[in-house]
Protein backbone atom coordinates (compact mmCIF):
# COMPACT_ATOMS: atom_id res chain seq x y z
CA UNK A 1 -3.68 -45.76 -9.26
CA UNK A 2 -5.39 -44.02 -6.28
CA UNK A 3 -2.48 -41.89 -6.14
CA UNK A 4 -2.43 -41.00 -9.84
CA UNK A 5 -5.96 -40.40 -9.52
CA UNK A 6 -5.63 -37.75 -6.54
CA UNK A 7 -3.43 -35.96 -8.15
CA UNK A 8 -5.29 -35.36 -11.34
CA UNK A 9 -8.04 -34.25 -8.99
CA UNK A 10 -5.95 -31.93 -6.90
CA UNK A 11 -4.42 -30.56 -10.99
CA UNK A 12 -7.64 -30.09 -12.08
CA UNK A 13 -9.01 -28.34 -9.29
CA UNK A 14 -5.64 -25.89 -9.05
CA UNK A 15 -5.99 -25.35 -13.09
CA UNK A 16 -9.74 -24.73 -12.71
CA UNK A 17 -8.91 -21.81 -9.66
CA UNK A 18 -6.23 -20.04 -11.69
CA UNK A 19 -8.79 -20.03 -14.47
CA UNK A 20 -10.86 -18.46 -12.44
CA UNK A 21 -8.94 -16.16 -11.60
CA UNK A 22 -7.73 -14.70 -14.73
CA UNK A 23 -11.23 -14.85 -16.19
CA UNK A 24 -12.30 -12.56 -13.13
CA UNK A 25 -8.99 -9.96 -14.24
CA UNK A 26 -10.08 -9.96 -17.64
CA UNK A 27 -13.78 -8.84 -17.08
CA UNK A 28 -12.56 -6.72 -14.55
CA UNK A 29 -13.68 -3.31 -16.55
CA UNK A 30 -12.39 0.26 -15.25
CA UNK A 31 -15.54 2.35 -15.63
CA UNK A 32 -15.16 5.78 -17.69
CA UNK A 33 -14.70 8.70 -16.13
CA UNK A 34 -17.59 11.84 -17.18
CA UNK A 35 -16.00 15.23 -16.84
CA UNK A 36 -15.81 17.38 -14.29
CA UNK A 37 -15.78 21.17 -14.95
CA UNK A 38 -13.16 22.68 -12.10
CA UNK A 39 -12.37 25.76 -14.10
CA UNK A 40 -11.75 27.64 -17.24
CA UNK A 41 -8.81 28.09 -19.21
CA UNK A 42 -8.54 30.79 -22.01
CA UNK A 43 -5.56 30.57 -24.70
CA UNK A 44 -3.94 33.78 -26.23
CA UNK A 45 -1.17 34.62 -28.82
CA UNK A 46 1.42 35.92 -27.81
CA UNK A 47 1.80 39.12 -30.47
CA UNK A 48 -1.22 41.04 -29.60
CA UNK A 49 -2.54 39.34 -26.26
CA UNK A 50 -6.10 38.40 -28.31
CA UNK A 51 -7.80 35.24 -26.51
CA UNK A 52 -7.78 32.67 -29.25
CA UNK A 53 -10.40 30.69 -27.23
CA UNK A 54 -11.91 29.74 -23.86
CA UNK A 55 -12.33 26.44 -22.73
CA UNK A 56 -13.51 24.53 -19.77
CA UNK A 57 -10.91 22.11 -18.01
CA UNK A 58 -10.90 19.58 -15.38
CA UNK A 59 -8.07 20.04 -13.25
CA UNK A 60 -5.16 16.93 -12.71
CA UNK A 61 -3.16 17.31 -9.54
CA UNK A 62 -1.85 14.92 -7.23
CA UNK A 63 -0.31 11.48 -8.05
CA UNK A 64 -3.19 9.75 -8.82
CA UNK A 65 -5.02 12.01 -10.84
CA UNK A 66 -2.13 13.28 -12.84
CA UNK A 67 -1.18 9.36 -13.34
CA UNK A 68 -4.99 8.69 -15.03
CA UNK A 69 -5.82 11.50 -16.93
CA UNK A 70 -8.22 11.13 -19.64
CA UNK A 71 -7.17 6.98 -19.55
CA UNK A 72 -10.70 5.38 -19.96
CA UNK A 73 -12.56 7.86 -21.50
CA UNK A 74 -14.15 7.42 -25.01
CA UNK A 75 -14.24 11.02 -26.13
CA UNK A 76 -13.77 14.56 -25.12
CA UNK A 77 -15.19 17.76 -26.45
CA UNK A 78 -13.75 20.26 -28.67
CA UNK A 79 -14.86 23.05 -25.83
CA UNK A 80 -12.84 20.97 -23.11
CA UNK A 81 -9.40 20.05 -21.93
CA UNK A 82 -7.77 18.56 -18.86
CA UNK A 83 -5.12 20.96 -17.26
CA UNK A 84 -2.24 18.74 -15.53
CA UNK A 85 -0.64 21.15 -12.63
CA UNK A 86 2.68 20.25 -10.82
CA UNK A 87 4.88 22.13 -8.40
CA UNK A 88 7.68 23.02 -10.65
CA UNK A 89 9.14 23.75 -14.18
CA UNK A 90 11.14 20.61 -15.18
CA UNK A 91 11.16 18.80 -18.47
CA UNK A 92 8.04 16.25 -19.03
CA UNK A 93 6.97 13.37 -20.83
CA UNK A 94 3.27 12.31 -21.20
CA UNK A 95 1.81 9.14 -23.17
CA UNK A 96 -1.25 7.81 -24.17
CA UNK A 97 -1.35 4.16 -22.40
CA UNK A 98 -5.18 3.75 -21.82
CA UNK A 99 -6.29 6.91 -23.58
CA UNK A 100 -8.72 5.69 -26.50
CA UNK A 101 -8.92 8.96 -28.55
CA UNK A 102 -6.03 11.13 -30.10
CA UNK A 103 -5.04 14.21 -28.28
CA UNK A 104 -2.58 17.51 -28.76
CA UNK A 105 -0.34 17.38 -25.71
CA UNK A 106 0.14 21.29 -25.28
CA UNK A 107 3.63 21.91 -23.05
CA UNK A 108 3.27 25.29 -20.63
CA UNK A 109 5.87 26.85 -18.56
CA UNK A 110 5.46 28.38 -15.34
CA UNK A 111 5.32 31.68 -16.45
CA UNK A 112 1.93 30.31 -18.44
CA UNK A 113 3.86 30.44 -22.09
CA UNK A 114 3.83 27.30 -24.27
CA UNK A 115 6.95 25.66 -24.73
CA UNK A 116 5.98 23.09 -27.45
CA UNK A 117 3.08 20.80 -28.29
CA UNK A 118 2.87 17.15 -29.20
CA UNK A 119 0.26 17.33 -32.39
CA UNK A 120 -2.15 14.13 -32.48
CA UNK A 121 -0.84 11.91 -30.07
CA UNK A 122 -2.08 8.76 -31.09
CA UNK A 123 -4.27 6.44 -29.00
CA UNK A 124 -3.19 3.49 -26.16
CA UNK A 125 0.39 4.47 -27.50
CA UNK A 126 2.97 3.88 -25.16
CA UNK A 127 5.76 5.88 -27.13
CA UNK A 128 7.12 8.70 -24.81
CA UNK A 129 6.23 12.67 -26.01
CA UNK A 130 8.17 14.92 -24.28
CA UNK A 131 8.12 18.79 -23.51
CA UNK A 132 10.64 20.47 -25.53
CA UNK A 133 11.68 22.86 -21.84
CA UNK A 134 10.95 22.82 -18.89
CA UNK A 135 6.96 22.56 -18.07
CA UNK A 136 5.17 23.73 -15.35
CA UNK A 137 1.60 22.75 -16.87
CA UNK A 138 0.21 20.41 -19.38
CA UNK A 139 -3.08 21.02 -21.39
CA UNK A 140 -4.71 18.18 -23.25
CA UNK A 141 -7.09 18.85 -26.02
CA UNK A 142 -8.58 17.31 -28.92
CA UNK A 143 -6.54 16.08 -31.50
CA UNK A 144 -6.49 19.23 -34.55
CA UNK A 145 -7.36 21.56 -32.15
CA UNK A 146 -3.77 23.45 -31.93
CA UNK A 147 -3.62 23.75 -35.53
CA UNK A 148 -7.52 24.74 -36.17
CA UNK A 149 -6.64 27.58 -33.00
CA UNK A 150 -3.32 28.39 -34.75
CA UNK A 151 -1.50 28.05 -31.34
CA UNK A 152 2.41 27.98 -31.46
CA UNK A 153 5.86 27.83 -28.88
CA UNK A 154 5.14 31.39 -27.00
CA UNK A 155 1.44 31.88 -26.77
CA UNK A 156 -0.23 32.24 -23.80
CA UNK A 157 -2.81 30.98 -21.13
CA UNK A 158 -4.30 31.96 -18.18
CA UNK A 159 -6.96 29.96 -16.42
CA UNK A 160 -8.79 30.24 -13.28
CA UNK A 161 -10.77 27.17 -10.62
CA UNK A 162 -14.26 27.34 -10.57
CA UNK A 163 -15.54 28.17 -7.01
């Protein structure tokens, strides 16, 4: 009976750890991240050269950053966008794990021409959305935005770092 009663005690004491612990990993909440203006980026089409609009972006380079992106944030504004820069033109895929508010994933090409976009990626989808070519640069932006801008495969950008 002592023995029976021991391990109850010992169960009860493991069960009441590991609840512990997973009720400290659910509360565990990532905070949101405020934006950071690192530059501006200015979109043009590509029959006349005339800037459709200027935005500011936050720039996303490096594993990490590039990994997060705009994961945890609530909103973004229409004047915004976070430019995604890697070291060469290859074909990309983006999703929105973690992202809580629909996007257009704009595709650019090292020669700063875009080479498709992914229209109003929906929110903590996991489903892949890839670049159509080879991309060299990824702008995200509201969802709508593209269309309200009129940007298609072959306009331009050019953007420059603050500071």
């Amino acid at each position: 009976m002592r023995r029976l009663l021991m391990l109850a005690a010992i169960f009860s004491l493991l069960f009441a750890a590991e609840s512990c612990k997973e009720t400290k990993e659910k509360k565990s909440i990532t905070k949101e991240v405020s934006f950071q203006k690192e530059g501006e980026l200015t979109l043009m089409k590509a029959t006349n050269d005339s800037i459709v609009v200027t935005i500011d972006i936050e720039i996303a380079e490096g594993e990490y950053e590039t990994q997060t992106g705009l994961m945890y944030r609530k909103s973004m504004q229409d004047d915004r966008g976070m430019l995604f820069i890697f070291d060469d033109d290859i074909r990309r895929s983006f999703y929105m794990k973690n992202t809580e508010f629909a996007l257009d994933i704009i595709f650019i090409n090292g020669a700063n021409e875009i080479v498709n976009i992914q229209k109003n990626a929906q929110p903590l989808n996991q489903t892949s959305l890839p670049s159509a070519a080879p991309a060299k640069y990824v702008l995200e932006i509201n969802a709508g935005l593209s269309d309200n801008w009129g940007l298609e495969a072959g306009d331009k950008i050019d953007w420059n770092r603050s500071n």
